[in-house]
N, C-alpha and C. Protein backbone atom coordinates (compact mmCIF):
# COMPACT_ATOMS: atom_id res chain seq x y z
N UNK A 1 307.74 191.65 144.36
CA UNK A 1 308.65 191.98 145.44
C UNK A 1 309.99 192.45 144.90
N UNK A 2 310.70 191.55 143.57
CA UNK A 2 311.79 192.08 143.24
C UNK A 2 311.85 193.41 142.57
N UNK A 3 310.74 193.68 142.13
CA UNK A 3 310.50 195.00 141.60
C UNK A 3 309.81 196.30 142.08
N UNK A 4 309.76 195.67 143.24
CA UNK A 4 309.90 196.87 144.36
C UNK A 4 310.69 197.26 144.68
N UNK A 5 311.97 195.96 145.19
CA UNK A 5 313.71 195.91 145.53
C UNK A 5 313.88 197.18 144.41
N UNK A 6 313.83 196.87 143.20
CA UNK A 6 314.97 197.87 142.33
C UNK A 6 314.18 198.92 142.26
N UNK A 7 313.11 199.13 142.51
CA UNK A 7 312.46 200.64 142.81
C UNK A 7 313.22 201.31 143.71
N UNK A 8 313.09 200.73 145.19
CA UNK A 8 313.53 201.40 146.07
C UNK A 8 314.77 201.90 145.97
N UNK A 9 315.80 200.69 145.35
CA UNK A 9 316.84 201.35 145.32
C UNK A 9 317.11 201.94 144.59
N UNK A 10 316.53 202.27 143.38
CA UNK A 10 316.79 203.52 142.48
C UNK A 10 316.56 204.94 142.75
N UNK A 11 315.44 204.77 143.81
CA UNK A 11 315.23 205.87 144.83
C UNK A 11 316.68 206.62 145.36
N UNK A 12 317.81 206.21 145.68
CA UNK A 12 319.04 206.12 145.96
C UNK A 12 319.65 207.16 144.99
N UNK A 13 319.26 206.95 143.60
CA UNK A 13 320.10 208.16 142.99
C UNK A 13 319.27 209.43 142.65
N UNK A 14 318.43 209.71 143.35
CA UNK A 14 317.46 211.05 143.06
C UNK A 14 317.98 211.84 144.12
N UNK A 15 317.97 210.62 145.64
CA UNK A 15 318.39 211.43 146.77
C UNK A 15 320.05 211.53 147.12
N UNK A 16 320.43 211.47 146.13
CA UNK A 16 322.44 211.83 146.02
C UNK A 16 322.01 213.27 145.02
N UNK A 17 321.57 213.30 144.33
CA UNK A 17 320.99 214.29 143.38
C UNK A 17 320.55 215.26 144.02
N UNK A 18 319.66 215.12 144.99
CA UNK A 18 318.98 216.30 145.63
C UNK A 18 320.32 216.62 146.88
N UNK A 19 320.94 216.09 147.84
CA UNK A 19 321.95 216.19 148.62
C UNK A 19 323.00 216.58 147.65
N UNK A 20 323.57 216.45 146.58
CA UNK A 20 324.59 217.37 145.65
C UNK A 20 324.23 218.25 145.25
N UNK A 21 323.16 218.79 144.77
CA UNK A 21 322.30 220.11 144.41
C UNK A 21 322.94 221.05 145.58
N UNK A 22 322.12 220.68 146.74
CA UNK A 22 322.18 221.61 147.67
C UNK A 22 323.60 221.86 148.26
N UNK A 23 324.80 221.05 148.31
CA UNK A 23 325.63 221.22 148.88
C UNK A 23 326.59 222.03 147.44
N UNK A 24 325.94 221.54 145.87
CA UNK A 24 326.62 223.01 145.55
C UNK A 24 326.13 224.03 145.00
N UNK A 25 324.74 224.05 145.75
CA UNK A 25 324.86 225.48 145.78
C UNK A 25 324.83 226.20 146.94
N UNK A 26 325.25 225.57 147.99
CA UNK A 26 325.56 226.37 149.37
C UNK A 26 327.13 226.63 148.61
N UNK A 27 327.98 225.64 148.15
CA UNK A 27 329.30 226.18 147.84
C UNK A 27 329.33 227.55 146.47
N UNK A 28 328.41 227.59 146.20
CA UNK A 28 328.29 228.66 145.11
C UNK A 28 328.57 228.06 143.92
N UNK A 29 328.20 226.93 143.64
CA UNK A 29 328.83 226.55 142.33
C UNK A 29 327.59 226.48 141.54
N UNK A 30 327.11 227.55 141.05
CA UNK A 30 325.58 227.14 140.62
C UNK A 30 325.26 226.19 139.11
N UNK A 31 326.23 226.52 138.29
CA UNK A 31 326.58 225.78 136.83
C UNK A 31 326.69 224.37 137.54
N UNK A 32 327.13 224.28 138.37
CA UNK A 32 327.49 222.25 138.77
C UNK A 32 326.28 221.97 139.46
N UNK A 33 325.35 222.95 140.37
CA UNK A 33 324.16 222.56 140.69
C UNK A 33 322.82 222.67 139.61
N UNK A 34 323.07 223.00 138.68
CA UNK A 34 322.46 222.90 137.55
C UNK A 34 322.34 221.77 136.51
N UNK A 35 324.02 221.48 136.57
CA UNK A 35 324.18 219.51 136.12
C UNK A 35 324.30 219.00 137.39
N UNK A 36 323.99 218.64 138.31
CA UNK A 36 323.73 217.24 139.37
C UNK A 36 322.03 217.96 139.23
N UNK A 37 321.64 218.11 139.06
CA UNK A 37 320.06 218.39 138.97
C UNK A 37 319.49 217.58 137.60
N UNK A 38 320.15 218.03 136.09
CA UNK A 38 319.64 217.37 135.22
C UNK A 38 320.12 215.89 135.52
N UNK A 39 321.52 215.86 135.23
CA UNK A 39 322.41 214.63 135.75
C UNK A 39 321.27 213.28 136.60
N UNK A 40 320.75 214.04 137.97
CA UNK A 40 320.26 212.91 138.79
C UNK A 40 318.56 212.63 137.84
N UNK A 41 318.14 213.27 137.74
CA UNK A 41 316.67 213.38 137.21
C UNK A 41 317.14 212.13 135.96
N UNK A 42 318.15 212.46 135.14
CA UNK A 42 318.52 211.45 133.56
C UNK A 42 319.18 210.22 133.90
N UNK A 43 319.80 210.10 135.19
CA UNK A 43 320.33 208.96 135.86
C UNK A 43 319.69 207.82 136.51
N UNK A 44 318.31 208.47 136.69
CA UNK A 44 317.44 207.86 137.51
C UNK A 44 316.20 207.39 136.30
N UNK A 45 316.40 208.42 135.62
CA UNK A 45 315.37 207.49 134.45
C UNK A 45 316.19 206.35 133.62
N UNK A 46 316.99 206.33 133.51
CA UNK A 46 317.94 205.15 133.28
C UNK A 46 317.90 203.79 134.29
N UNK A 47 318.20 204.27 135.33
CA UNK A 47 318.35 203.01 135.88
C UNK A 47 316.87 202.49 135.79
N UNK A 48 315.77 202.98 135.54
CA UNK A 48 314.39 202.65 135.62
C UNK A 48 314.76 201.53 134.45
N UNK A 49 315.43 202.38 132.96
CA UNK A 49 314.84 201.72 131.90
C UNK A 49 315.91 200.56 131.89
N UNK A 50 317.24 200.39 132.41
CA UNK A 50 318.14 199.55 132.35
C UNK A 50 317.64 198.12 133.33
N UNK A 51 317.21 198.52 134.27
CA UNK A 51 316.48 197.73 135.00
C UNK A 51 315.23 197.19 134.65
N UNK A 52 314.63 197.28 133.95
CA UNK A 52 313.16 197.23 133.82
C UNK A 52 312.39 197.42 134.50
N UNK A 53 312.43 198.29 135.76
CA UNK A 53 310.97 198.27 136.97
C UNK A 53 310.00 199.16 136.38
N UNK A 54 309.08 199.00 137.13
CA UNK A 54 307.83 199.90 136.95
C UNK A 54 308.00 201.54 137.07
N UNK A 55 306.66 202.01 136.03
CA UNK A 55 307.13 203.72 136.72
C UNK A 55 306.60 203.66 138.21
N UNK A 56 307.36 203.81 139.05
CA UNK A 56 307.26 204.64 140.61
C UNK A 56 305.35 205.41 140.46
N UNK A 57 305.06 205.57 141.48
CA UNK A 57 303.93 206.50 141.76
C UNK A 57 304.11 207.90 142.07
N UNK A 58 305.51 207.92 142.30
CA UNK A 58 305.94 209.08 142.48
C UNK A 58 306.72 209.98 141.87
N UNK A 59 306.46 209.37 140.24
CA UNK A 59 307.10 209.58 139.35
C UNK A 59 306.99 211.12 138.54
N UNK A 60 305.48 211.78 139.09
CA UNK A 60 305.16 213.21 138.79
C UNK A 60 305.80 214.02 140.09
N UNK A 61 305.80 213.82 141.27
CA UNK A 61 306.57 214.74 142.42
C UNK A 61 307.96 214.37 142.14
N UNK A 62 308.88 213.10 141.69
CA UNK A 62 310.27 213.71 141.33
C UNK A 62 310.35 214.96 139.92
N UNK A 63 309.29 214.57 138.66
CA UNK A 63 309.99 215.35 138.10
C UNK A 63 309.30 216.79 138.81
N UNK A 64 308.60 217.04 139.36
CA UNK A 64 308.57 218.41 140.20
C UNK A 64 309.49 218.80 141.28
N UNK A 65 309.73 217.65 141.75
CA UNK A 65 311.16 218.14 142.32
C UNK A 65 312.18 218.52 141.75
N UNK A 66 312.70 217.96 140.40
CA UNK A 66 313.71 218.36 139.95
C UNK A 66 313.53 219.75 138.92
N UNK A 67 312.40 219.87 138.68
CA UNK A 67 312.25 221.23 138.37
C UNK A 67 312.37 222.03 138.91
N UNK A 68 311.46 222.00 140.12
CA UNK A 68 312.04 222.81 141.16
C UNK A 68 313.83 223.18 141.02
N UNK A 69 314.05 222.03 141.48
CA UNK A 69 315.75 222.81 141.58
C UNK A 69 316.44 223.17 140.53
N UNK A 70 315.92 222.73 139.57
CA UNK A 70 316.44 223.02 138.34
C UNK A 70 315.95 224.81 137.88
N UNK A 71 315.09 225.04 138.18
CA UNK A 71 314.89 226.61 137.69
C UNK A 71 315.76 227.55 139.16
N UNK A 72 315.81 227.31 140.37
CA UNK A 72 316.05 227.57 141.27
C UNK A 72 317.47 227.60 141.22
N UNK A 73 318.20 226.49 140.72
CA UNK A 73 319.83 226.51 139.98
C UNK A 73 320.23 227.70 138.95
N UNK A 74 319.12 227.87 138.07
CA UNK A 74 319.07 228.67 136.74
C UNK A 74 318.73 230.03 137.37
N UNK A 75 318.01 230.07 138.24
CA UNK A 75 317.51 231.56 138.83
C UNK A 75 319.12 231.86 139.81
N UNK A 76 320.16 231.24 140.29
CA UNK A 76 320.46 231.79 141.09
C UNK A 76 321.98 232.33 140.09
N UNK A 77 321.96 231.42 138.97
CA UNK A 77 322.92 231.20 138.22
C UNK A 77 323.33 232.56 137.39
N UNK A 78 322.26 233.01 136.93
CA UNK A 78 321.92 233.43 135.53
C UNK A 78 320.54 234.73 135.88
N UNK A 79 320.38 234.43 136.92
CA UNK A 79 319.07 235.52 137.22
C UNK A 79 319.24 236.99 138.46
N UNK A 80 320.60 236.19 139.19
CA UNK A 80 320.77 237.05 140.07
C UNK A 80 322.33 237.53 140.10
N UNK A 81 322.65 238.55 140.06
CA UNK A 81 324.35 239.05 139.98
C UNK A 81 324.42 240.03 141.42
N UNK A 82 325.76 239.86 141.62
CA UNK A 82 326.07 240.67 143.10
C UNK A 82 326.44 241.96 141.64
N UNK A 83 326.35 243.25 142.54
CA UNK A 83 327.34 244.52 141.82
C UNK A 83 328.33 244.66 142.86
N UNK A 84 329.05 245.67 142.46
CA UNK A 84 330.02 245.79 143.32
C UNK A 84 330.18 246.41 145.08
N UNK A 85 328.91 246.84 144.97
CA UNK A 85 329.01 247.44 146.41
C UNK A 85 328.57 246.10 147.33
N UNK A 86 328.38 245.12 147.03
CA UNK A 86 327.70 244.02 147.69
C UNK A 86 326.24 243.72 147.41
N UNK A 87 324.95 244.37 146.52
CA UNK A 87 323.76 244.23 146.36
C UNK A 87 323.55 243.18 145.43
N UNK A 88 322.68 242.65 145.59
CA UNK A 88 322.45 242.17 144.33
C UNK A 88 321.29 242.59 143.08
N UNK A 89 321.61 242.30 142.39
CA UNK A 89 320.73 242.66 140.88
C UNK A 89 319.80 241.43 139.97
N UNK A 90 318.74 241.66 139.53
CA UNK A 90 318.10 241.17 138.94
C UNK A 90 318.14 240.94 137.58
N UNK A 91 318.54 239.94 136.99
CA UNK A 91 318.82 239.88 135.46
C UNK A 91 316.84 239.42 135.06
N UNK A 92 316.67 240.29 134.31
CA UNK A 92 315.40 239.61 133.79
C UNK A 92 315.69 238.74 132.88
N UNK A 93 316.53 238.48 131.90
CA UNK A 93 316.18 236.89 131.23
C UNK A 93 316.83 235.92 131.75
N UNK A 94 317.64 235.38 133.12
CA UNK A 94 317.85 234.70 133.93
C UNK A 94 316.29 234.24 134.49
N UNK A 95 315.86 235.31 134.83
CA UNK A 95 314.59 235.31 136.25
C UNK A 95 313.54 234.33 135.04
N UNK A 96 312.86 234.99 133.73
CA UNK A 96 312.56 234.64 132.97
C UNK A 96 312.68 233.35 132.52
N UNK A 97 313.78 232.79 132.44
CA UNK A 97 313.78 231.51 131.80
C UNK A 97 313.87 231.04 132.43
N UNK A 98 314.46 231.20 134.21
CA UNK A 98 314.06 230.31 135.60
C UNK A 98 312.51 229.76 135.77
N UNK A 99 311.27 230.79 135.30
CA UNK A 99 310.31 230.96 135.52
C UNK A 99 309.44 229.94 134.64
N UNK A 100 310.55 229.83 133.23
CA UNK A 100 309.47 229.00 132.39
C UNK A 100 310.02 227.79 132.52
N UNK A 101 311.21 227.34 132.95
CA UNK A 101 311.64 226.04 133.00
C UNK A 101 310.87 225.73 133.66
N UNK A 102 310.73 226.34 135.19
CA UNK A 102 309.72 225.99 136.53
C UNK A 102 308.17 225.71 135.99
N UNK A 103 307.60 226.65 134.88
CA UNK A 103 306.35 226.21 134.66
C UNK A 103 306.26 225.09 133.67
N UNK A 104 307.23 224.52 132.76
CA UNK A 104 307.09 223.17 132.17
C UNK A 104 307.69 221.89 133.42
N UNK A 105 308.27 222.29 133.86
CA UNK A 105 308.41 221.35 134.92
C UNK A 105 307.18 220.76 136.18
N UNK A 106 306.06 221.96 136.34
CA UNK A 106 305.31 221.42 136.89
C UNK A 106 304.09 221.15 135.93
N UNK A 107 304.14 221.13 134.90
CA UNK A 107 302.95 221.18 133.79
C UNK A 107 303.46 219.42 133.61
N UNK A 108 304.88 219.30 133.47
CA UNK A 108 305.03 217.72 133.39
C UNK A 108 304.70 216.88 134.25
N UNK A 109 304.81 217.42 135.86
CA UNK A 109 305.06 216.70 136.83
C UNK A 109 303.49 216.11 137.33
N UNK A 110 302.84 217.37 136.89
CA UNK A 110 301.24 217.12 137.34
C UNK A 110 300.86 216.20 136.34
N UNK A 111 301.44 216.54 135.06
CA UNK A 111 300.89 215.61 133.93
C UNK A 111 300.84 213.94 134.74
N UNK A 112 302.21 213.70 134.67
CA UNK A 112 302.42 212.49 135.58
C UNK A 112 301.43 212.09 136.89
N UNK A 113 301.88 212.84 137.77
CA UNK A 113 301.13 212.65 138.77
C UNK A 113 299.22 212.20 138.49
N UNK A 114 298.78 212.92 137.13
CA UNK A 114 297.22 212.47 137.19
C UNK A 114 297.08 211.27 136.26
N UNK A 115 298.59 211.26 135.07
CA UNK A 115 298.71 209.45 134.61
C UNK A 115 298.36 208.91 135.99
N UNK A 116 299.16 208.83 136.85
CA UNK A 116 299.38 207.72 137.54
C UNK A 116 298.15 207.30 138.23
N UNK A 117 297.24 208.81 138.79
CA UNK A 117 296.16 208.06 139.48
C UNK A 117 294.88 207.53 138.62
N UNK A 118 295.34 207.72 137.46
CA UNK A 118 293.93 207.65 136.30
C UNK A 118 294.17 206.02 136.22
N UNK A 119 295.31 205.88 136.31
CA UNK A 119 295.50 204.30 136.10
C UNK A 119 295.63 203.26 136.79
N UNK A 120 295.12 203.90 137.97
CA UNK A 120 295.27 202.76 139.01
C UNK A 120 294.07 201.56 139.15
N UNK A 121 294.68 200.10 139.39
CA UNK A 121 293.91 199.61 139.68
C UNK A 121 292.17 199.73 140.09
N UNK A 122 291.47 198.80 139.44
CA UNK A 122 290.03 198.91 140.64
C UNK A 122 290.14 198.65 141.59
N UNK A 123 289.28 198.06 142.47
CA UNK A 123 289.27 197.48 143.56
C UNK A 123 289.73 195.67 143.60
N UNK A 124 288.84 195.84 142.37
CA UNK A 124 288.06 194.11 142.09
C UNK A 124 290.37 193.41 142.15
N UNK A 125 290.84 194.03 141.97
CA UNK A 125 292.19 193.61 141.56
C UNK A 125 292.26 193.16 139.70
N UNK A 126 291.85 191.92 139.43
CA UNK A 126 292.00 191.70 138.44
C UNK A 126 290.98 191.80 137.54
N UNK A 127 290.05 192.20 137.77
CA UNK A 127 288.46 192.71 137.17
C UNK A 127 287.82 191.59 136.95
N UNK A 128 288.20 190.31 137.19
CA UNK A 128 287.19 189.57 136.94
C UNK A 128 286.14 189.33 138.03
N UNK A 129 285.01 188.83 137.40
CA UNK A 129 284.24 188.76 138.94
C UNK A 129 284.39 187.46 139.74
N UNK A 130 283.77 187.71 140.92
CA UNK A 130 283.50 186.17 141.85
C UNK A 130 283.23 184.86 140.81
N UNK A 131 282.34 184.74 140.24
CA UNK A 131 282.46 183.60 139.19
C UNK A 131 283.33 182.94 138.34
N UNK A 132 283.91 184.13 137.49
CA UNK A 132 284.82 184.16 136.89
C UNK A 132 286.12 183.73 137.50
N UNK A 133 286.66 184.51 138.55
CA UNK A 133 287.71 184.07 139.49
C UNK A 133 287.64 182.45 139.66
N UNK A 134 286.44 182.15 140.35
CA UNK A 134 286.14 180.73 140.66
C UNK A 134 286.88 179.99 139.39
N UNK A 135 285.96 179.99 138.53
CA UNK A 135 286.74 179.47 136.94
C UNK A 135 288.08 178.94 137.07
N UNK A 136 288.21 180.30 137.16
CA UNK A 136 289.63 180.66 136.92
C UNK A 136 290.26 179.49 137.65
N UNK A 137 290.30 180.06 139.20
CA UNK A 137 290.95 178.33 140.40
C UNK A 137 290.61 177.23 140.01
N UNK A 138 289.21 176.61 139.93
CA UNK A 138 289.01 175.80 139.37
C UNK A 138 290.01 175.27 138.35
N UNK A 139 290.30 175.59 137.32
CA UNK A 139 291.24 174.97 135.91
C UNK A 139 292.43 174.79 136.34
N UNK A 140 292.69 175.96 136.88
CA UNK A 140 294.25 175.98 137.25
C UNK A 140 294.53 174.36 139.02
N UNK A 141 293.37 174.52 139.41
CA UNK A 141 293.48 173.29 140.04
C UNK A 141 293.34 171.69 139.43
N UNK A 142 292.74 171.86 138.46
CA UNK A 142 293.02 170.95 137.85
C UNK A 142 293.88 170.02 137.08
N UNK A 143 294.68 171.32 136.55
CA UNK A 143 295.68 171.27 135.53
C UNK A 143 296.73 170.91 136.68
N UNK A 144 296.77 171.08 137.54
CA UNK A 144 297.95 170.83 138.89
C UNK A 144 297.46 169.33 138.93
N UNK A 145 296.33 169.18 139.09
CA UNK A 145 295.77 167.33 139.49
C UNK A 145 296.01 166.38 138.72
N UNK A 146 296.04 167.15 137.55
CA UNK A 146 296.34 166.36 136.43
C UNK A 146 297.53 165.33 136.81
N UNK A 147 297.79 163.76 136.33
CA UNK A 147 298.74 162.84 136.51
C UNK A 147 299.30 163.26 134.91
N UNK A 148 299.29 163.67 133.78
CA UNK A 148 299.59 163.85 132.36
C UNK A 148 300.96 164.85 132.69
N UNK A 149 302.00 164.03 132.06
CA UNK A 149 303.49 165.01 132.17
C UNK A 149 303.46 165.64 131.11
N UNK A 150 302.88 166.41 130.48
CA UNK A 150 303.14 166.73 128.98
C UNK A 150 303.82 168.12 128.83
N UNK A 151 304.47 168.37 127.79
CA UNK A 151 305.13 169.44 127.96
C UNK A 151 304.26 170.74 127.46
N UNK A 152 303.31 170.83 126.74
CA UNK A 152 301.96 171.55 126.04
C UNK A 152 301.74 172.43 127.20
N UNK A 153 301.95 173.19 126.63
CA UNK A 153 301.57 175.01 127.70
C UNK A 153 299.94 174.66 127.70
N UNK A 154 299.29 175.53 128.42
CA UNK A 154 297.83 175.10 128.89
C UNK A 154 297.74 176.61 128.66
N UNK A 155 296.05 176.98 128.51
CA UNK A 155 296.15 178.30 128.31
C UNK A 155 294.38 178.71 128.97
N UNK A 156 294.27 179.13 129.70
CA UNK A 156 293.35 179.36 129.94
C UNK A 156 292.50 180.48 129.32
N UNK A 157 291.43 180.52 128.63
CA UNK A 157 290.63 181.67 128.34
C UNK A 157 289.43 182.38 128.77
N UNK A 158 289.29 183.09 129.40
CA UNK A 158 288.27 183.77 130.06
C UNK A 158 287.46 185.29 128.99
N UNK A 159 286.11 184.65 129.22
CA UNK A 159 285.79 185.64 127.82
C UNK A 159 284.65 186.26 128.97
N UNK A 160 285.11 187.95 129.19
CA UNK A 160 284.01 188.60 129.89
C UNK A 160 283.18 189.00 129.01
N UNK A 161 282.10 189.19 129.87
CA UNK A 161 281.03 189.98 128.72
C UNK A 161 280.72 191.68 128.84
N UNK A 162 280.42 192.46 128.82
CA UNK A 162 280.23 193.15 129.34
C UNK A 162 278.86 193.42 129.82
N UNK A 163 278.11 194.23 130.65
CA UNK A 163 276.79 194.05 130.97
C UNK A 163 275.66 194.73 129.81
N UNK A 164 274.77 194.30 129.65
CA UNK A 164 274.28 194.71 128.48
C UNK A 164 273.17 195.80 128.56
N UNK A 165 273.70 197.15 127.53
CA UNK A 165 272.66 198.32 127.92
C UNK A 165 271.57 198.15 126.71
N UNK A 166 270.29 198.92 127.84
CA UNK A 166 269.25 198.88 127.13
C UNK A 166 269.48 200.25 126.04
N UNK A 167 269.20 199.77 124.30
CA UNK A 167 268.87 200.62 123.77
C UNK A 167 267.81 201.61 123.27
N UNK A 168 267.89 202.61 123.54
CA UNK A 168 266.41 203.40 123.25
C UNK A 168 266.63 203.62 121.68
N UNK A 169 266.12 203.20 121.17
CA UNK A 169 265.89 203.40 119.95
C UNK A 169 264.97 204.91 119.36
N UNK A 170 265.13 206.29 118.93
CA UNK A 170 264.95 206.51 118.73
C UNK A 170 264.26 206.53 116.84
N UNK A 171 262.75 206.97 116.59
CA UNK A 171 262.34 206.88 115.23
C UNK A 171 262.77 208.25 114.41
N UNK A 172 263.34 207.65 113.59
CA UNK A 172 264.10 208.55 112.60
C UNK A 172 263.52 208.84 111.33
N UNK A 173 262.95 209.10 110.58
CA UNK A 173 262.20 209.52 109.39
C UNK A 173 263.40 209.89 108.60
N UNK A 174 263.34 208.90 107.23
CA UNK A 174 264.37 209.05 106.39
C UNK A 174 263.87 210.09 105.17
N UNK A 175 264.84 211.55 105.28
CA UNK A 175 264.56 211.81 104.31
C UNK A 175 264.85 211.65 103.08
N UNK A 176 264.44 212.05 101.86
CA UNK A 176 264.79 211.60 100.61
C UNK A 176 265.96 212.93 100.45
N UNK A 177 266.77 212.21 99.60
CA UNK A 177 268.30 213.25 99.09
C UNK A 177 267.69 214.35 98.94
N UNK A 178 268.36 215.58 98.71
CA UNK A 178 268.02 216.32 98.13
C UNK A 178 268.02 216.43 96.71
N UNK A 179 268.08 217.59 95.96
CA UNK A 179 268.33 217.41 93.98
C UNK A 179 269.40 216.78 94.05
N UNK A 180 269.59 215.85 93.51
CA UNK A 180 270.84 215.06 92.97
C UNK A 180 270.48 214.31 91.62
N UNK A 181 270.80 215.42 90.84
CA UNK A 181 271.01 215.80 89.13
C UNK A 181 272.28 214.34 88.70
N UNK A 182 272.63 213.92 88.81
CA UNK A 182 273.94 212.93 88.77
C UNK A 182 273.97 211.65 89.65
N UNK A 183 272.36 211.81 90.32
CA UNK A 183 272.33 210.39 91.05
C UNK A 183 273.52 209.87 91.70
N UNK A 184 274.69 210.89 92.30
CA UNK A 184 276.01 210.82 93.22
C UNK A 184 275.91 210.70 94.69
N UNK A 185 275.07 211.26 95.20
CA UNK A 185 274.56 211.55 96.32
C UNK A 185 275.03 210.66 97.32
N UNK A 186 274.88 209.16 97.11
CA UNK A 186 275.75 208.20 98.47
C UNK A 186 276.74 207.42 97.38
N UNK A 187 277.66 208.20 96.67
CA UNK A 187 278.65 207.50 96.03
C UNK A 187 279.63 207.59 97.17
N UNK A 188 280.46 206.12 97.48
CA UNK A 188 281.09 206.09 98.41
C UNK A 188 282.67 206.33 98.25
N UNK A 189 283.08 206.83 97.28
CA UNK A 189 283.81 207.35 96.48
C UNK A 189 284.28 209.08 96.95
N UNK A 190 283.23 209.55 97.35
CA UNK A 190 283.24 211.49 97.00
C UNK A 190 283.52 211.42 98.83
N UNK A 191 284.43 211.78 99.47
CA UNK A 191 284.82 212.03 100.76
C UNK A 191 284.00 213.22 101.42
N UNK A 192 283.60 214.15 100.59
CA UNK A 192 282.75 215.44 100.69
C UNK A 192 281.30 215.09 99.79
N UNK A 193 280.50 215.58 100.66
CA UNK A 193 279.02 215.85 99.29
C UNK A 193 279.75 216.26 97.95
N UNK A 194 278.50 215.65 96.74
CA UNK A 194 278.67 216.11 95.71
C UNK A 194 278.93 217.66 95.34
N UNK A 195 277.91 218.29 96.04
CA UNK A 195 278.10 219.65 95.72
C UNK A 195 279.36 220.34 96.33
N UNK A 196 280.16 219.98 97.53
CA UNK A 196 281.51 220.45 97.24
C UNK A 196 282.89 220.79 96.25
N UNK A 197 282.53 219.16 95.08
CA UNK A 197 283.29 219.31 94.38
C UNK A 197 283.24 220.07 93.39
N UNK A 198 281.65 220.77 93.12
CA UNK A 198 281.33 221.74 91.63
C UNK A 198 281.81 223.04 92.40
């Protein structure tokens, strides 16, 4: 529960981050919406690590969000110029390096996003099974029943097994070495066959 608390509220400095972005670059300040973009994204991974909470689940859509604005800062910055009659112009290595920030930014973000679901829980919660669980209550009810004040940590050990596969044994016919003039042949020594090293 408490580490949900400091999740949520760390949530708090992504969305000052995204609300300063936009308000400067409605003011035209695109260099300052370029740092409150890195700024909130590096602020917020901080308070993660200063705090100790968990990574968020939503830890691949912020950094796609902040890519997002972050090439979108860089594209408006550096990619697009007014001329003088009022038009605007296209800088290609503005547009360009808007384009590749944007594609490592979502190459990270997805990265994240498929950590997170690869690692989610089973179902079972703690993988042990119905039996096992039982065990488990069992001891720990005991160790509560216990009248013994002792100060000795208790440690419970639970040894799963895993389920056991049938092996097909395939028959293999051993052949004999080939010429091996130097009787080297399974020297455990030579990292390569003998005949590599001549």
């Amino acid at each position: 529960m408490a580490n949900d608390m400091k999740s949520g509220i760390g949530f708090i400095i992504p969305a000052a981050g995204v609300v300063g972005f936009f308000t400067s670059l409605l003011l035209g300040e695109f260099l300052v919406s370029i740092i409150i973009a890195v700024a909130g994204i590096m602020v917020w991974f901080l308070y993660m690590l200063v705090m100790e909470s968990n990574m968020p689940q939503q830890m691949g859509n912020m950094i796609l969000l902040f890519g997002i604005l972050l090439s979108i800062g860089i594209f408006f910055g550096f990619g697009v110029t007014q001329n003088m009659f009022g038009g605007f112009e296209f800088q290609p290595e503005g547009s360009i390096f808007a384009l590749v920030i944007l594609f490592f930014a979502v190459l990270t973000g997805l990265n994240f996003r498929n950590q997170a679901s690869s690692t989610v829980a089973p179902a079972g919660g703690s993988g042990l099974s119905d039996s096992d669980r039982d065990l488990v209550m069992d001891a720990i009810k005991q160790s509560q029943e216990s009248t013994e004040a002792s100060d000795e940590p208790r440690v419970i050990v639970v040894k799963q097994e895993a389920t056991p596969e049938v092996a097909v044994e395939e028959k293999k016919e051993e052949e004999p070495n080939p010429y091996d003039p130097y009787n080297m042949a399974n020297n455990p020594y030579f990292a390569y066959p003998p005949d590599y090293y001549y």
